[in-house]
Each structure stands twice: as structure tokens, then as C-alpha cells.
N, C-alpha and C. Protein backbone atom coordinates (compact mmCIF):
# COMPACT_ATOMS: atom_id res chain seq x y z
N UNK A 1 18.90 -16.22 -11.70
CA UNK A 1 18.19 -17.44 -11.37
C UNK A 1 16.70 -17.33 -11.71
N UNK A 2 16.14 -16.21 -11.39
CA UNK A 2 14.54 -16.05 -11.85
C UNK A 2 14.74 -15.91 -13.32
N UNK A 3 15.07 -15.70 -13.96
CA UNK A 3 15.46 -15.36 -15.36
C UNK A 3 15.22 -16.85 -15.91
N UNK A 4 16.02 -17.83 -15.57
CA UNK A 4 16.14 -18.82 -15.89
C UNK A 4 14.97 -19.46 -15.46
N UNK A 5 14.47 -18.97 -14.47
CA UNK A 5 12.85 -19.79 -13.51
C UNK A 5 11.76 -19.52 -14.61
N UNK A 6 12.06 -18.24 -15.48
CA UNK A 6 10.66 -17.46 -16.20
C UNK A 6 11.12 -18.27 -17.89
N UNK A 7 12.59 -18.84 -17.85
CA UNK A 7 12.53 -18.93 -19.68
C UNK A 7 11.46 -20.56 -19.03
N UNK A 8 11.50 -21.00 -18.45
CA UNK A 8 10.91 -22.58 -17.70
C UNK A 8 8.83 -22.76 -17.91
N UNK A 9 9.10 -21.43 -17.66
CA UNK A 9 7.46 -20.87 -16.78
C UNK A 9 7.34 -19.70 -16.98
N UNK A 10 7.44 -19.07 -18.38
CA UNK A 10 7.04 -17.52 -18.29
C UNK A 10 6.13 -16.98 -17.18
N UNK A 11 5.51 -17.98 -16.58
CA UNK A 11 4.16 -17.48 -15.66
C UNK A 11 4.27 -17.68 -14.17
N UNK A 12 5.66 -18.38 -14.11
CA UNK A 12 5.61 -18.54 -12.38
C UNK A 12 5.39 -17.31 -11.53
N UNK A 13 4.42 -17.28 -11.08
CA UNK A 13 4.60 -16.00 -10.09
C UNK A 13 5.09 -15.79 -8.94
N UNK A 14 6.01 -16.43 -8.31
CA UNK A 14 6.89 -16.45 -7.63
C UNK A 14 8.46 -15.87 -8.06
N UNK A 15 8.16 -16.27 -9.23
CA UNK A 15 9.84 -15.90 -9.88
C UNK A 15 9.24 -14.07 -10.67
N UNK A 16 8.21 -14.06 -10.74
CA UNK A 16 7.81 -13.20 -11.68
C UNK A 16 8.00 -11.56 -10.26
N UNK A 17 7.17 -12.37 -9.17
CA UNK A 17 7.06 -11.00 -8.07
C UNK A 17 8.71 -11.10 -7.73
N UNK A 18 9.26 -11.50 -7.38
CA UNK A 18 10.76 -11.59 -6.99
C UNK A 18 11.55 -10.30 -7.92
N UNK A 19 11.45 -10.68 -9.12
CA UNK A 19 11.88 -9.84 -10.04
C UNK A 19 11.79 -7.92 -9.76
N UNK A 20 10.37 -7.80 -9.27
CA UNK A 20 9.69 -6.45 -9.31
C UNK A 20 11.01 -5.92 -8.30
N UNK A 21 11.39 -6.06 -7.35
CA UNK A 21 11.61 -5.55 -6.02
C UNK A 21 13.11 -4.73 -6.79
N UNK A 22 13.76 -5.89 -7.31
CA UNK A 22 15.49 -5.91 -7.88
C UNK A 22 15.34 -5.26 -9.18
N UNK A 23 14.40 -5.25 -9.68
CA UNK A 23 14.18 -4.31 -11.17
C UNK A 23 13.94 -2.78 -10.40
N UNK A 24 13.03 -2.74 -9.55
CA UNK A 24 13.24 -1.51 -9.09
C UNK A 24 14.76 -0.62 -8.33
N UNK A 25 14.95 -1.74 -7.79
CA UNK A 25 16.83 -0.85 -6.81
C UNK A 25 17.36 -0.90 -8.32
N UNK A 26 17.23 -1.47 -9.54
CA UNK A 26 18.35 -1.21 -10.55
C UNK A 26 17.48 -0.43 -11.89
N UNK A 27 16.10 0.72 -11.14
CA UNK A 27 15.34 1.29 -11.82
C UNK A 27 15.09 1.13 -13.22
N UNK A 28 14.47 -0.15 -13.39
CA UNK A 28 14.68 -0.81 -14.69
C UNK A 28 12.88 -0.92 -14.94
N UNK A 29 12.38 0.40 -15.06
CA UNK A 29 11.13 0.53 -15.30
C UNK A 29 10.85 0.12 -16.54
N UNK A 30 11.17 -0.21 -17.40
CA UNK A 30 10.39 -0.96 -18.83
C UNK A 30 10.26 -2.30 -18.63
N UNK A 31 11.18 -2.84 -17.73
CA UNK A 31 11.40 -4.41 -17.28
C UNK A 31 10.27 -4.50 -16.21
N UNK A 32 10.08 -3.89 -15.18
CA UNK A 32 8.92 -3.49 -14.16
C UNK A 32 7.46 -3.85 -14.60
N UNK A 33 6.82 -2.96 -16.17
CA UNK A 33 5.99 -2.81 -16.95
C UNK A 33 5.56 -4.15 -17.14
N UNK A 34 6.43 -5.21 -18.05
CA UNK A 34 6.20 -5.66 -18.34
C UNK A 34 6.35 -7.16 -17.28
N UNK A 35 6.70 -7.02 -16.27
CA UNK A 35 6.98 -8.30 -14.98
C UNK A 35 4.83 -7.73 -14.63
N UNK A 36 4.61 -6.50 -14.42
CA UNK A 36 3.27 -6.35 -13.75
C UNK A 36 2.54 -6.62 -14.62
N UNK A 37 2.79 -6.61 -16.31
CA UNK A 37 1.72 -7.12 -17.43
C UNK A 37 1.71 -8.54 -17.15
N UNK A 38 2.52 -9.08 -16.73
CA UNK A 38 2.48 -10.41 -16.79
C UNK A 38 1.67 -11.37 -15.75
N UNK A 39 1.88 -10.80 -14.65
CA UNK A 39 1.65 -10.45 -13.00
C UNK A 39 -0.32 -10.45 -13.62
N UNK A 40 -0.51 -9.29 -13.99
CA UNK A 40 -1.97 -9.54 -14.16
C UNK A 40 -2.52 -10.18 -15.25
N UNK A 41 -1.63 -11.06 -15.80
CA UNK A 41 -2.51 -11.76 -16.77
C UNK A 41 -2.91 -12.97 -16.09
N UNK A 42 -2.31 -13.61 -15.15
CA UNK A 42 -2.25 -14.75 -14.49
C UNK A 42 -3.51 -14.54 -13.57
N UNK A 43 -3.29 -13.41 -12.41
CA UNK A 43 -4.36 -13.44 -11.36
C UNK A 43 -5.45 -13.54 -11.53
N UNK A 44 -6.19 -14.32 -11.23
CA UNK A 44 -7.63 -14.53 -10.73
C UNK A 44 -8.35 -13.89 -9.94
N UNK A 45 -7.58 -13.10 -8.62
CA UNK A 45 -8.30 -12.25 -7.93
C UNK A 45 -8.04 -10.65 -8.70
N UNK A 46 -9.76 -10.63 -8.64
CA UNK A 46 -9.75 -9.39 -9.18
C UNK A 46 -9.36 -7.94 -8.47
N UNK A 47 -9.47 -8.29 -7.47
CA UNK A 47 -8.76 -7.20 -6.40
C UNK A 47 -7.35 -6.80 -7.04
N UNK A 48 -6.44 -7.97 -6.69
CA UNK A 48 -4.72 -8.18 -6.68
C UNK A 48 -4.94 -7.40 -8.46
N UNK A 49 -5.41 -8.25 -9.37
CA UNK A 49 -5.25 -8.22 -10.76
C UNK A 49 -5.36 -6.17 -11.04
N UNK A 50 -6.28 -5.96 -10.47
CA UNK A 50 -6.43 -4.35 -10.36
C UNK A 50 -5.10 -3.41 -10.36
N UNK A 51 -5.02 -4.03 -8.73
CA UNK A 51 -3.73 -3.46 -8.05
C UNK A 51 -2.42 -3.13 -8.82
N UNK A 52 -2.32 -4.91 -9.60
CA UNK A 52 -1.26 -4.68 -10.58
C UNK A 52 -1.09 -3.93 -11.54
N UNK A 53 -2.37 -3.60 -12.34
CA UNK A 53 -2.80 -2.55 -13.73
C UNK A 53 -2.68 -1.81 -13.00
N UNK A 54 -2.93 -0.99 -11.67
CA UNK A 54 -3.05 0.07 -11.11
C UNK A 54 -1.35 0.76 -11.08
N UNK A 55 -0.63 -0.21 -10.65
CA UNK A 55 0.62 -0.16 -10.41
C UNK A 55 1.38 -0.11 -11.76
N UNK A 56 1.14 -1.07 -12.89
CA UNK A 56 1.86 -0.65 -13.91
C UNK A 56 1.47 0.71 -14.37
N UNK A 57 0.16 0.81 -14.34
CA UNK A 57 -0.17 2.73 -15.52
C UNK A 57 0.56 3.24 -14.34
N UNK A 58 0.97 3.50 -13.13
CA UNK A 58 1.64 4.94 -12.77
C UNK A 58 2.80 4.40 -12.92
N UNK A 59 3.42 3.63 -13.10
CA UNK A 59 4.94 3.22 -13.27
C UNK A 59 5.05 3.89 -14.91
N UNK A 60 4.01 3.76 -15.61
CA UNK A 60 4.11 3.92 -17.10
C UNK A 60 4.17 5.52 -17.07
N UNK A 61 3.16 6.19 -16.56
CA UNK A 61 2.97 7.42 -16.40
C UNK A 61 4.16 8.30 -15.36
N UNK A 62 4.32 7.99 -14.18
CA UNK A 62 5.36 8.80 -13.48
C UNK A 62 7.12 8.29 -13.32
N UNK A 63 6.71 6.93 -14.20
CA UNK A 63 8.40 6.64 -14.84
C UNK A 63 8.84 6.96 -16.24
N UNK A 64 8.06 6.46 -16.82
CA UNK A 64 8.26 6.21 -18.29
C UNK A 64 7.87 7.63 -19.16
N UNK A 65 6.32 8.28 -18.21
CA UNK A 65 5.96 8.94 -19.32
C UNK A 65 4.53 8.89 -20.35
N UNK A 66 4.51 7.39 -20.48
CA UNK A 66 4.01 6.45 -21.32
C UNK A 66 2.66 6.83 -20.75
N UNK A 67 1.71 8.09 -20.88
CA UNK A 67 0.41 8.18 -20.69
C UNK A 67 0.00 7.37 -21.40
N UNK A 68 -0.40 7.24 -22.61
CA UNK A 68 -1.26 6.69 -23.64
C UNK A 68 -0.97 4.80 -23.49
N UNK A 69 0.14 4.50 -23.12
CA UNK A 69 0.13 3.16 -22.79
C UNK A 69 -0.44 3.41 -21.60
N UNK A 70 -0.83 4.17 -20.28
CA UNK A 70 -1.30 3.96 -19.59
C UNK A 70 -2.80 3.81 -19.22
N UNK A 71 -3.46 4.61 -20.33
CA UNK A 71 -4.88 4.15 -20.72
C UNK A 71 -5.43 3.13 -20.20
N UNK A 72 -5.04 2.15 -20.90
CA UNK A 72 -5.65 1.01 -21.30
C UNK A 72 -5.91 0.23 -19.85
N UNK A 73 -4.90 0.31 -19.29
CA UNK A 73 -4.69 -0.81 -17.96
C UNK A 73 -5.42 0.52 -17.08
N UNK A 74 -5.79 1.63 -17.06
CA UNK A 74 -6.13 2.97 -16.17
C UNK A 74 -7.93 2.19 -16.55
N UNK A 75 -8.07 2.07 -17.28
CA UNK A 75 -9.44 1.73 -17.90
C UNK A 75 -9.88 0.13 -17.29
N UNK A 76 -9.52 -0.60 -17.18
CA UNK A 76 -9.38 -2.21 -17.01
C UNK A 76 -9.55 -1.80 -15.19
N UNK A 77 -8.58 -1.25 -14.71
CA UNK A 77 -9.04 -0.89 -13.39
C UNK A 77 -9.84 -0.77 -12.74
N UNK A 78 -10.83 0.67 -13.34
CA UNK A 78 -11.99 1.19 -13.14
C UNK A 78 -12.86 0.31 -13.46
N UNK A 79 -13.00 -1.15 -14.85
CA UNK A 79 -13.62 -1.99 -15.01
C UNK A 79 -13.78 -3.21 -13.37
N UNK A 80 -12.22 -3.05 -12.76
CA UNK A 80 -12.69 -4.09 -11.77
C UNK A 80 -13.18 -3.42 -10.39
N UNK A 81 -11.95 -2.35 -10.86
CA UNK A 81 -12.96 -1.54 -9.63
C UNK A 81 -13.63 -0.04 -9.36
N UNK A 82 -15.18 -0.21 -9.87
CA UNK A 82 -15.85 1.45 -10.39
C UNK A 82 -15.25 2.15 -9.47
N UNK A 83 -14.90 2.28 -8.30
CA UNK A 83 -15.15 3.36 -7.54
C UNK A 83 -13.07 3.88 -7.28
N UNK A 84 -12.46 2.96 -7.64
CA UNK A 84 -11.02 3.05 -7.30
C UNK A 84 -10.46 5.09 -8.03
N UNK A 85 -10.39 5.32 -6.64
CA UNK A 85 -10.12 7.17 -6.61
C UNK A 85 -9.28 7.02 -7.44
N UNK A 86 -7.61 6.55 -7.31
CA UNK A 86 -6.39 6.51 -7.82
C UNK A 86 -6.67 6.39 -9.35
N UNK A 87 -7.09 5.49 -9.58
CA UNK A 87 -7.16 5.08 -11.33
C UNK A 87 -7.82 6.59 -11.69
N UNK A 88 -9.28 6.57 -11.36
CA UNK A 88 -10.11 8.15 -12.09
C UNK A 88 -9.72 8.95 -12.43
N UNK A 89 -8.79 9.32 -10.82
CA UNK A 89 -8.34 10.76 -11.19
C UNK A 89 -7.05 10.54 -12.00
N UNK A 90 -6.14 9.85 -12.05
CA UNK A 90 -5.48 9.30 -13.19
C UNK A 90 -5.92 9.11 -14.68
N UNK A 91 -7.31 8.78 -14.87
CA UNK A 91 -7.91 9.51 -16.01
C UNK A 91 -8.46 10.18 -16.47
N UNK A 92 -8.99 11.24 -15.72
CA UNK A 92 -8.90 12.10 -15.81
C UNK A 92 -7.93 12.79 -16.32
N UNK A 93 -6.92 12.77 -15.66
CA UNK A 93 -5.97 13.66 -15.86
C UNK A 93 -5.50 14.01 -17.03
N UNK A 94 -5.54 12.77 -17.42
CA UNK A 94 -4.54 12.16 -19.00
C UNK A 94 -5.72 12.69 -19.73
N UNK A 95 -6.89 12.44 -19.74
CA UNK A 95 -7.81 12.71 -20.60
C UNK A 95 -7.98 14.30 -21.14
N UNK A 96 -7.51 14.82 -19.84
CA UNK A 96 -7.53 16.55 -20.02
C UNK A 96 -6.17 17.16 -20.53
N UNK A 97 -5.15 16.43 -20.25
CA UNK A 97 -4.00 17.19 -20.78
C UNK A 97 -4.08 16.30 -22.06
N UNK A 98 -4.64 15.28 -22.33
CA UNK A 98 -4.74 15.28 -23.97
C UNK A 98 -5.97 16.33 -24.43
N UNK A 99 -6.44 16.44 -24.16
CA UNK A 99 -7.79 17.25 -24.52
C UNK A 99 -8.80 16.51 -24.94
N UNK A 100 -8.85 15.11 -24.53
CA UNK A 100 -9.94 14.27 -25.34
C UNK A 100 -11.17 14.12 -24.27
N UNK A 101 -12.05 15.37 -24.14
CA UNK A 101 -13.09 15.70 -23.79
C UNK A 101 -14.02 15.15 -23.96
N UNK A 102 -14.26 14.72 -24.99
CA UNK A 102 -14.94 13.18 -24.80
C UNK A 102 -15.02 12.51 -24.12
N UNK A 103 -14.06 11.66 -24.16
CA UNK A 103 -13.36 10.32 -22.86
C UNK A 103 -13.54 11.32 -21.45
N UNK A 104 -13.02 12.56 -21.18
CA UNK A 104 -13.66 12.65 -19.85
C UNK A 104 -14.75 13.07 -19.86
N UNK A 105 -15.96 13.35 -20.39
CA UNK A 105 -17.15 13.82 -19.72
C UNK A 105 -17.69 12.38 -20.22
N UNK A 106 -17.33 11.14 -20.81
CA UNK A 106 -17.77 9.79 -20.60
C UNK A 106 -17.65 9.39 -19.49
N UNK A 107 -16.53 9.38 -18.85
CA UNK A 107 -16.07 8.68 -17.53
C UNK A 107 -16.93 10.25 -16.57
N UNK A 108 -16.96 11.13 -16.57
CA UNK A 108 -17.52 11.71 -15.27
C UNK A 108 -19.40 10.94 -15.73
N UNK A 109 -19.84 11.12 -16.38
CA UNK A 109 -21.41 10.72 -16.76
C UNK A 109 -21.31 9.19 -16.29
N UNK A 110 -20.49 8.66 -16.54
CA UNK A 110 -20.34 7.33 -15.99
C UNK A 110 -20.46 7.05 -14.18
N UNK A 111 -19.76 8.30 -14.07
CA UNK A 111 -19.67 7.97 -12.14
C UNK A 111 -20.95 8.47 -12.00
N UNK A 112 -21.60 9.47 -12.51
CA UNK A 112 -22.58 9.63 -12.17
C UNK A 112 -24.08 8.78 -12.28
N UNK A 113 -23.75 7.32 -12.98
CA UNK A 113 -24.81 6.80 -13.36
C UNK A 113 -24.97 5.84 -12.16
N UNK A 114 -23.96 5.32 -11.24
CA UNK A 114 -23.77 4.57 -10.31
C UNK A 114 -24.65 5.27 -9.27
């Protein structure tokens, strides 16, 4: 039925959060990914919109794997929210087991400019 609610309204977010709960009991993490990409394209609050990027990169990262897709939305985070622990040390992390030393002594020089 949400299926049919989203071919209507790719964007309803009612039919869109519904989805998350039942994709998870049938661990359908690529379907997950992309219900929370969707999820934050819509929100307006930048809080919630966070939360969601926050929630897809570790779904990407401690389901999938998918560090390097997790970047991006790990980054967008820290854009809404500088100080959010979870995201950092999440890039951190990725940044060091890639070895791109760069990107982390950007982001530590960064916390430190605040």
C-alpha cells in the first residue's frame, strides 16, 4: 500500500517513514538507504534532516559497508551540525582506515577553529 502511496507522491512522508520500520524487520538495508535519502531531501528542519544523513551513513557503513557512500551524508551532517560527536568520529574513522590524512587533519583543524 505505501508502495503504491510513493509511485502517487514519491515524497509523501508519511508513506516514506512507514516504510523504514518494515524494511528493517525484512533487513532490506539498500531499500532503508534510499527511503532516508529521500526522507532528507524533503525536511526542512535541519535538526530531523541531520538525523536522517546521520542515520543513513551508519546504516551504509555498519550494514552495507558502503564507507565511501557514507562520506558524503557523514559530511552534510557536520555541515548542519559542527559539533555532532557521532558523525566526527565516524569521520574520522573512515578517513584513517582509508588513509586520507588529509581529510582528517582538515576536519580536526576545523574543530579546532570553532
Amino acid at each position: 500500500f505505501m508502495n503504491e502511496i510513493l509511485q502517487e507522491n514519491e515524497r509523501h512522508e508519511g508513506a516514506l517513514a512507514a516504510l523504514v520500520p518494515m524494511y528493517e524487520r525484512e533487513q532490506r538495508y539498500t531499500a532503508i538507504v534510499e527511503i532516508l535519502r529521500r526522507q532528507a531531501e524533503v525536511m526542512v528542519d535541519k535538526n530531523v534532516r541531520a538525523q536522517l544523513l546521520e542515520r543513513r551513513a551508519l546504516t551504509l557503513v555498519e550494514k552495507l559497508g558502503a564507507k565511501d557512500a557514507a562520506l558524503e551524508d557523514l559530511k552534510k551532517v557536520v555541515e548542519l551540525q559542527p559539533d555532532n560527536p557521532r558523525a566526527l568520529r565516524s569521520l574520522r574513522e573512515i578517513y584513517a582506515e582509508k588513509g586520507d590524512f588529509a581529510s582528517f587533519e582538515a576536519l580536526y583543524l576545523s574543530r579546532n577553529d570553532n
